[in-house]
Protein backbone atom coordinates (compact mmCIF):
# COMPACT_ATOMS: atom_id res chain seq x y z
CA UNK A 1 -85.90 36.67 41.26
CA UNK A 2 -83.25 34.50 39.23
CA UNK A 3 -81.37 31.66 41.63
CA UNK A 4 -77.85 34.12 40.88
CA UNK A 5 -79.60 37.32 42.04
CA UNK A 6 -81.36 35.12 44.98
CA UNK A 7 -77.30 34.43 46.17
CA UNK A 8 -75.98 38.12 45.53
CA UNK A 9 -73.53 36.68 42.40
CA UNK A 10 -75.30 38.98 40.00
CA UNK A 11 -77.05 37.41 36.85
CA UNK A 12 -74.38 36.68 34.27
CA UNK A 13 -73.75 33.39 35.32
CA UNK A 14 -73.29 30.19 33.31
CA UNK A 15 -74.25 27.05 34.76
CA UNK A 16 -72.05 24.02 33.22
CA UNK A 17 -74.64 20.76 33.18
CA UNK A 18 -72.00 18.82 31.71
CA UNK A 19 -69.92 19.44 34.92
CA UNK A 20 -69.56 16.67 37.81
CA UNK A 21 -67.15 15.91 40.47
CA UNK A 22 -65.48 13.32 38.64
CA UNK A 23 -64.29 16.03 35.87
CA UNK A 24 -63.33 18.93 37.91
CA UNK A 25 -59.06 17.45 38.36
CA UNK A 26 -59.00 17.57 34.52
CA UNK A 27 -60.48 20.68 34.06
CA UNK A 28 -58.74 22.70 37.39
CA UNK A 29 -55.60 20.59 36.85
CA UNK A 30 -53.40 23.34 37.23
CA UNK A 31 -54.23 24.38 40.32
CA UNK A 32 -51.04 25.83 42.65
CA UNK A 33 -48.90 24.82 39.39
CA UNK A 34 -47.96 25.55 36.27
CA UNK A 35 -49.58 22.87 34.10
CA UNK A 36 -51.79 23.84 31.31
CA UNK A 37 -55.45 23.88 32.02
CA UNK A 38 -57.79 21.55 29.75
CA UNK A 39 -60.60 24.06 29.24
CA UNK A 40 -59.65 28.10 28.53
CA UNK A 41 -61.08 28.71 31.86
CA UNK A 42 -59.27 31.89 33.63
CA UNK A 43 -58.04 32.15 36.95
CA UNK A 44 -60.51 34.80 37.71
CA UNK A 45 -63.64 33.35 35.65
CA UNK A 46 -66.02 31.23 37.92
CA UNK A 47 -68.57 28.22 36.59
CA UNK A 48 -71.44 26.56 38.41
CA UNK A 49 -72.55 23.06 38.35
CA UNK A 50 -75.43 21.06 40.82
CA UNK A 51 -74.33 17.68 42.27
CA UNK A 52 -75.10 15.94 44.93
CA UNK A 53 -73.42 14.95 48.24
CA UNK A 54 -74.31 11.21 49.64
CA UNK A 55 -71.47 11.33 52.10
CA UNK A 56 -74.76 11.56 55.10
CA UNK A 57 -77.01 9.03 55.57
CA UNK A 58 -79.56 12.26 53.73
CA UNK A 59 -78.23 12.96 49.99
CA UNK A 60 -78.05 16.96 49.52
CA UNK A 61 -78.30 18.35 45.95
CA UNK A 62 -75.95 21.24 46.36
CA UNK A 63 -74.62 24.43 43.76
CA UNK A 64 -70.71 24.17 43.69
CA UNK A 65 -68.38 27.55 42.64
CA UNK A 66 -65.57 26.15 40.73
CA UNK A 67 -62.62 28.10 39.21
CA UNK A 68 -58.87 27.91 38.61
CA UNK A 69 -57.42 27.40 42.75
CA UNK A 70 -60.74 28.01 43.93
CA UNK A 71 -63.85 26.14 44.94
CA UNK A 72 -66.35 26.50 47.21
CA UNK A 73 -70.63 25.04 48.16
CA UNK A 74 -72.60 27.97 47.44
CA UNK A 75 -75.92 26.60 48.60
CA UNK A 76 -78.05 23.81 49.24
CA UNK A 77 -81.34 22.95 46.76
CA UNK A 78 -84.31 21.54 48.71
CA UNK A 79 -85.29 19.15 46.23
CA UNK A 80 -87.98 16.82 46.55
CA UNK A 81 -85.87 14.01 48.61
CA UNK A 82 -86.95 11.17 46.45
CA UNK A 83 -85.87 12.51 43.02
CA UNK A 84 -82.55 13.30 44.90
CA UNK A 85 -82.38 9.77 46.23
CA UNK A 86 -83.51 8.05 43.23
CA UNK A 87 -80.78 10.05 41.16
CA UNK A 88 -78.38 8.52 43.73
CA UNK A 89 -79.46 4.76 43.12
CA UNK A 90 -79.29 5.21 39.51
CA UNK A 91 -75.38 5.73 39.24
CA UNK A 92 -75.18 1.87 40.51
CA UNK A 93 -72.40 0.58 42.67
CA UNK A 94 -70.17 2.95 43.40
CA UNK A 95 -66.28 2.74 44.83
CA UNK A 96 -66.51 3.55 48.83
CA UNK A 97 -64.71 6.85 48.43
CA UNK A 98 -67.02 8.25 45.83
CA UNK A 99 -69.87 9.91 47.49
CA UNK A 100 -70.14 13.13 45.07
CA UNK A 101 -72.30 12.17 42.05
CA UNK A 102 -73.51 14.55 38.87
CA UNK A 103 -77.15 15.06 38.72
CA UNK A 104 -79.47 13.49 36.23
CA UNK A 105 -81.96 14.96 33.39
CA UNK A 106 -85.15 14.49 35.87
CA UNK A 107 -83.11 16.66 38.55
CA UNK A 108 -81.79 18.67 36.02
CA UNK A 109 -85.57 19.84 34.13
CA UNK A 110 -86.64 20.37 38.17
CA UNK A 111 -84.10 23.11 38.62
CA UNK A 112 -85.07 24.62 35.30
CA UNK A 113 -88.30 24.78 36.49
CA UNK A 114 -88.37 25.45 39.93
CA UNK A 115 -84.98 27.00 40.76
CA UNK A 116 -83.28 28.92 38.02
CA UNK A 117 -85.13 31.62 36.86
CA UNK A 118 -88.40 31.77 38.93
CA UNK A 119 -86.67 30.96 42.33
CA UNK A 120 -88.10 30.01 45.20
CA UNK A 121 -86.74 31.23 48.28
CA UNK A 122 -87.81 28.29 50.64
CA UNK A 123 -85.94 25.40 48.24
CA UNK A 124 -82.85 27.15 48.65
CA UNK A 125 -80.03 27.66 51.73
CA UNK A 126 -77.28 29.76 50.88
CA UNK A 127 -74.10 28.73 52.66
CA UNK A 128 -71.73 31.20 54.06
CA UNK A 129 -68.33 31.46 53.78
CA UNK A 130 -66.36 31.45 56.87
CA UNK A 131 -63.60 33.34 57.37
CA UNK A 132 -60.83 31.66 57.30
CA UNK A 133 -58.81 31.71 60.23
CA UNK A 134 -55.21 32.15 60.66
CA UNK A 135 -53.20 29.80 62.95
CA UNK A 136 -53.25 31.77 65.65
CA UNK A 137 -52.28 30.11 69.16
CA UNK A 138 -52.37 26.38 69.12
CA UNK A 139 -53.39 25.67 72.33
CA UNK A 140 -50.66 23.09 72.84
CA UNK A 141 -48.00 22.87 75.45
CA UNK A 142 -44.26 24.34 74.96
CA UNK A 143 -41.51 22.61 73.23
CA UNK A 144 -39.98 23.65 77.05
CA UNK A 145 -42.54 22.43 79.47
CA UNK A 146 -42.27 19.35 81.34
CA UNK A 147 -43.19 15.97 79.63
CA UNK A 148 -45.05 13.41 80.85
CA UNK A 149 -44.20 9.59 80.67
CA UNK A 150 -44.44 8.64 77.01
CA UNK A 151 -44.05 5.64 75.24
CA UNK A 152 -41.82 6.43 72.00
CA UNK A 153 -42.62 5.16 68.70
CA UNK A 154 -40.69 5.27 65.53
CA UNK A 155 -42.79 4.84 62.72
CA UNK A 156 -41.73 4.05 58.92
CA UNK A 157 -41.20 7.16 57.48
CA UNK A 158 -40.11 7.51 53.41
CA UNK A 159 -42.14 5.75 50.39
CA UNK A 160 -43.74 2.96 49.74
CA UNK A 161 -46.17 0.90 47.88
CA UNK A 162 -49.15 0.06 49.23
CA UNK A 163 -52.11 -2.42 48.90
CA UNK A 164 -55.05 -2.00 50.69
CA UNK A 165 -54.18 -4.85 52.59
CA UNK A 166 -51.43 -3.45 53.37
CA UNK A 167 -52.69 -0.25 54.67
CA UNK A 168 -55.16 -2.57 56.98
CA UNK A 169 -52.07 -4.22 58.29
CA UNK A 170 -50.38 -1.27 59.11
CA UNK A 171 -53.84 0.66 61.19
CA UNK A 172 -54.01 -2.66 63.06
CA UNK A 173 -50.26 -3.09 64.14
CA UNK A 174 -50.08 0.58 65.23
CA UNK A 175 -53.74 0.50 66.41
CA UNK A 176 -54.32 4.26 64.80
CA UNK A 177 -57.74 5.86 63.93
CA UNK A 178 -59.48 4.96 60.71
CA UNK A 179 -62.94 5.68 61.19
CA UNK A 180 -63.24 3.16 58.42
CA UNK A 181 -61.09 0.37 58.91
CA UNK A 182 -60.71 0.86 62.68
CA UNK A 183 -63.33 3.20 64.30
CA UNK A 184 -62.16 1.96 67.88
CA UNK A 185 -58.30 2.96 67.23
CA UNK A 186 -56.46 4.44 70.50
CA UNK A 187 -53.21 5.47 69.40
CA UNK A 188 -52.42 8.99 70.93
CA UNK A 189 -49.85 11.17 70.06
CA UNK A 190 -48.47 14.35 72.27
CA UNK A 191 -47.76 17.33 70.37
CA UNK A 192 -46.01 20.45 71.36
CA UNK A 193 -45.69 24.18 70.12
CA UNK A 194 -42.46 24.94 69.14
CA UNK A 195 -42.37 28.38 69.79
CA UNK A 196 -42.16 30.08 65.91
CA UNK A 197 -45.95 30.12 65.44
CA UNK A 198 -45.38 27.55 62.29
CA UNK A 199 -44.86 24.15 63.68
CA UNK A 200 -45.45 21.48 65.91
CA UNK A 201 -43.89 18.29 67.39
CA UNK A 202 -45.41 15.01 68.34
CA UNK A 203 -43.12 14.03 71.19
CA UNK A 204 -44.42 10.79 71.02
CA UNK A 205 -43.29 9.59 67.14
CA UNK A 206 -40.78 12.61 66.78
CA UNK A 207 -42.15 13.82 63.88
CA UNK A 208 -42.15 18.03 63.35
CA UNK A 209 -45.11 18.98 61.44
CA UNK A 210 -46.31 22.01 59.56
CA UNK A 211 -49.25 23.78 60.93
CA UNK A 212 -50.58 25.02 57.94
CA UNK A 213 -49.79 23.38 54.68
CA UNK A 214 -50.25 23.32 50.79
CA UNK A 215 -52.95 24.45 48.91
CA UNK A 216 -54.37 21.58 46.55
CA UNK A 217 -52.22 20.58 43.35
CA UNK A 218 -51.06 17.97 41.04
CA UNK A 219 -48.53 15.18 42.94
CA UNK A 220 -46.15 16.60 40.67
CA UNK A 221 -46.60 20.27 41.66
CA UNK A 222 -46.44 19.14 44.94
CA UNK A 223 -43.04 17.64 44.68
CA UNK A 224 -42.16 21.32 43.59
CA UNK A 225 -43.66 22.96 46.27
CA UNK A 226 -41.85 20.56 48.74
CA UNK A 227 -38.81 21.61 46.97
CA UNK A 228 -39.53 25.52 47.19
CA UNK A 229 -40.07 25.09 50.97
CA UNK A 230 -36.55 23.24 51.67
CA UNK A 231 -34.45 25.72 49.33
CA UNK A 232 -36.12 28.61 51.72
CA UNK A 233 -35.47 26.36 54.95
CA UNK A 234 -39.23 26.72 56.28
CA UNK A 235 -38.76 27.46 59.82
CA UNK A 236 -34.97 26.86 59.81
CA UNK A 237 -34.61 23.46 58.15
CA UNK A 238 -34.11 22.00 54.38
CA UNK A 239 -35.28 18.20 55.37
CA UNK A 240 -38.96 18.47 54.92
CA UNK A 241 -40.89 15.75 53.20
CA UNK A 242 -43.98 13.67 51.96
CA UNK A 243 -45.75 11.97 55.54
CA UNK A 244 -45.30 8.43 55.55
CA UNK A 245 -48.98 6.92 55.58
CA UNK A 246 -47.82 6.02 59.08
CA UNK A 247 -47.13 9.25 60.11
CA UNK A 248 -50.20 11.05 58.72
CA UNK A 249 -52.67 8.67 60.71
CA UNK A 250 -51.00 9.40 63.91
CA UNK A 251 -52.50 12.93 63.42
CA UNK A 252 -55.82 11.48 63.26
CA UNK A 253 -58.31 12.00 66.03
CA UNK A 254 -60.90 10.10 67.52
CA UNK A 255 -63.31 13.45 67.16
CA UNK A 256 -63.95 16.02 65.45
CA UNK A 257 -62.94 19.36 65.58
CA UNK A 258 -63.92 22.42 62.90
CA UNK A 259 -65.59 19.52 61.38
CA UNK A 260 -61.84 17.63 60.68
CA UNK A 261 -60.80 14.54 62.61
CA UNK A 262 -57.79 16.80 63.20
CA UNK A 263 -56.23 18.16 65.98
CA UNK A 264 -57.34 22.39 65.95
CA UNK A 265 -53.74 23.65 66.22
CA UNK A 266 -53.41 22.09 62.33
CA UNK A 267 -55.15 24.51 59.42
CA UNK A 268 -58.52 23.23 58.87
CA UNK A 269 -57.80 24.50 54.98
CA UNK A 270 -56.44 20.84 54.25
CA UNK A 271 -58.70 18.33 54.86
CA UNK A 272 -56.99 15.53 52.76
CA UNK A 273 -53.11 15.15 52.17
CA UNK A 274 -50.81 13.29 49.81
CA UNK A 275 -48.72 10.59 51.79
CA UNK A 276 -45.47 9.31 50.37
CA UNK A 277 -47.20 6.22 49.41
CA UNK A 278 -48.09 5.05 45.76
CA UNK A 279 -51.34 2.23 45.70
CA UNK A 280 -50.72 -1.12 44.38
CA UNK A 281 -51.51 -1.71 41.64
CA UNK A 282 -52.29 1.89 40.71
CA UNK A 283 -53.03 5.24 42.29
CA UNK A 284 -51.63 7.47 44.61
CA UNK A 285 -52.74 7.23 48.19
CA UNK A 286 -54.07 9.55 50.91
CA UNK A 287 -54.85 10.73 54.38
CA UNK A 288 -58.52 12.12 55.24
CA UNK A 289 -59.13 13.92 58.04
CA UNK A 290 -62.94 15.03 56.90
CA UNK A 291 -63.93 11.94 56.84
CA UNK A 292 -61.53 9.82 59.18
CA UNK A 293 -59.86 7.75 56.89
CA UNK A 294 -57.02 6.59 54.15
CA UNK A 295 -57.94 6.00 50.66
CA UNK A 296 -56.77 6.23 47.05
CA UNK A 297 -57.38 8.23 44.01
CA UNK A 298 -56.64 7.20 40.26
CA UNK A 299 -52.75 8.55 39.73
CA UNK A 300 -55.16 9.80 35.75
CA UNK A 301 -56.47 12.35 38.58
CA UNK A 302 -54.30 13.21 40.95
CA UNK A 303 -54.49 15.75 43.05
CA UNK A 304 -54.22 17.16 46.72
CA UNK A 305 -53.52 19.38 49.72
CA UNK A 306 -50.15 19.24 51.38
CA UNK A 307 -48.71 19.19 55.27
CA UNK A 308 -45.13 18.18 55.19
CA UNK A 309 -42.90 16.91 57.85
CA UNK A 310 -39.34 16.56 59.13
């Protein structure tokens, strides 16, 4: 039994060893817009590529389902935990945020060998896909119940340029959650349902959010889609916008929940959002809520969910 017939995807399958996390933007660039893709990849065709996760303390070599707007971990590879690690150490000093790697040819000849074609069962975990909720209720109090005693904050709201320095500055002064930067953080908002099933309001900053959001995209896409939703006056309004960097970390929570720093009310389908903030020198930057923190991709790459607020 073949790894594909082992996961119920059939046995035409194509595995892409020339694929790695650092390639997939450029390939799936189009994603939610109308850009050209790179490759001649369809929006129904599917490829497969191994890489391996060293966001845990344990690295996991993993088999990723990638296609146009779609992407998803179809299992786990037990592989012997010292080839995995080594195969870590060899890509060298890394950046903080990048914690995805490609696999190497020793990992690579082990699958052939072991995995592929003559699979074995017990060196591989298929991962399920959960259904993915809707919003449902959200668990919060009314727009209409009774408040009590807050301390308002207005936060900068609209863009800016950023250093990292900067964005250390601004998590200290405001004393918000960056499980990073500032694990301890204690600012708390108060948010509210109000009433329409599609948004919420932190009482405590002002700030109307979406509950769901965008799927991911290029920035530029997402300026489109941010257009789209004004001209149809999303839940009654035309002044939605971009999240100040501000504003998106006083969403963040101390713990988890669905496996997001995030409170549940909010779509667990968007665990990192664009911020109206541009890096200096270079780079656009962005809000975390996997993994509890800001951080910045290369603006040669860009892309990312969407929550937008008023």
């Amino acid at each position: 039994m073949g790894l594909f017939t082992l996961l119920k995807l059939g046995n035409q399958h194509v595995i892409d060893w020339e694929m790695s996390p650092e390639y997939t933007f450029g390939t799936f660039e189009s994603w939610g817009g109308k850009e050209q893709v790179r490759s001649n990849i369809s929006r129904k065709e599917r490829i497969y590529y191994f890489f391996i996760d060293a966001w845990d303390e344990t690295p996991r070599l993993c088999l990723m389902e990638r296609g146009v707007k779609h992407a998803r971990v179809v299992a786990e590879i037990l592989a012997p935990p010292e080839m995995v690690r080594k195969c870590v150490d060899d890509q060298g000093k890394v950046a903080l945020f990048e914690r995805t790697h490609g696999i190497n040819e020793e990992v690579k000849e082990w699958l052939l060998e072991n995995i592929i074609e003559t699979c074995d069962e017990t060196k591989v975990v298929p991962i399920i896909q959960e259904e993915k909720p809707g919003l449902g209720e959200s668990g919060l109090p009314g727009v209409d119940e009774p408040l009590p005693e807050l301390q308002r904050i207005s936060l900068p709201s609209g863009p800016a340029e950023m250093s990292e320095e900067d964005v250390v500055a601004l998590v200290k002064k405001y004393n918000f959650t960056d499980h990073e930067r500032n694990p301890e953080g204690s600012f708390s908002n108060y948010l509210v349902d109000n009433g329409d099933g599609q948004t919420v309001t932190d009482q405590v900053t002002g700030v109307m959010w979406q509950r769901g959001g965008a799927d991911i995209m290029s920035h530029r896409s997402m300026r489109r889609e941010l257009e789209k939703l004004n001209a149809e006056k999303f839940a009654g309004y035309d002044d939605w916008r971009f999240p100040s960097m501000a504003e998106a970390l006083s969403l963040m929570e101390q713990e988890k929940n669905r496996d997001l720093f995030l409170h549940p009310c909010f779509s667990s389908e968007q665990p990192f959002i664009f911020v109206d903030a541009i890096r200096k020198p270079g780079g656009y930057w962005f809000v975390d809520f996997k993994h509890g923190r800001a951080f910045w991709s290369s603006g040669t790459i860009p892309g990312g969910f969407g929550r937008f607020c008023r």
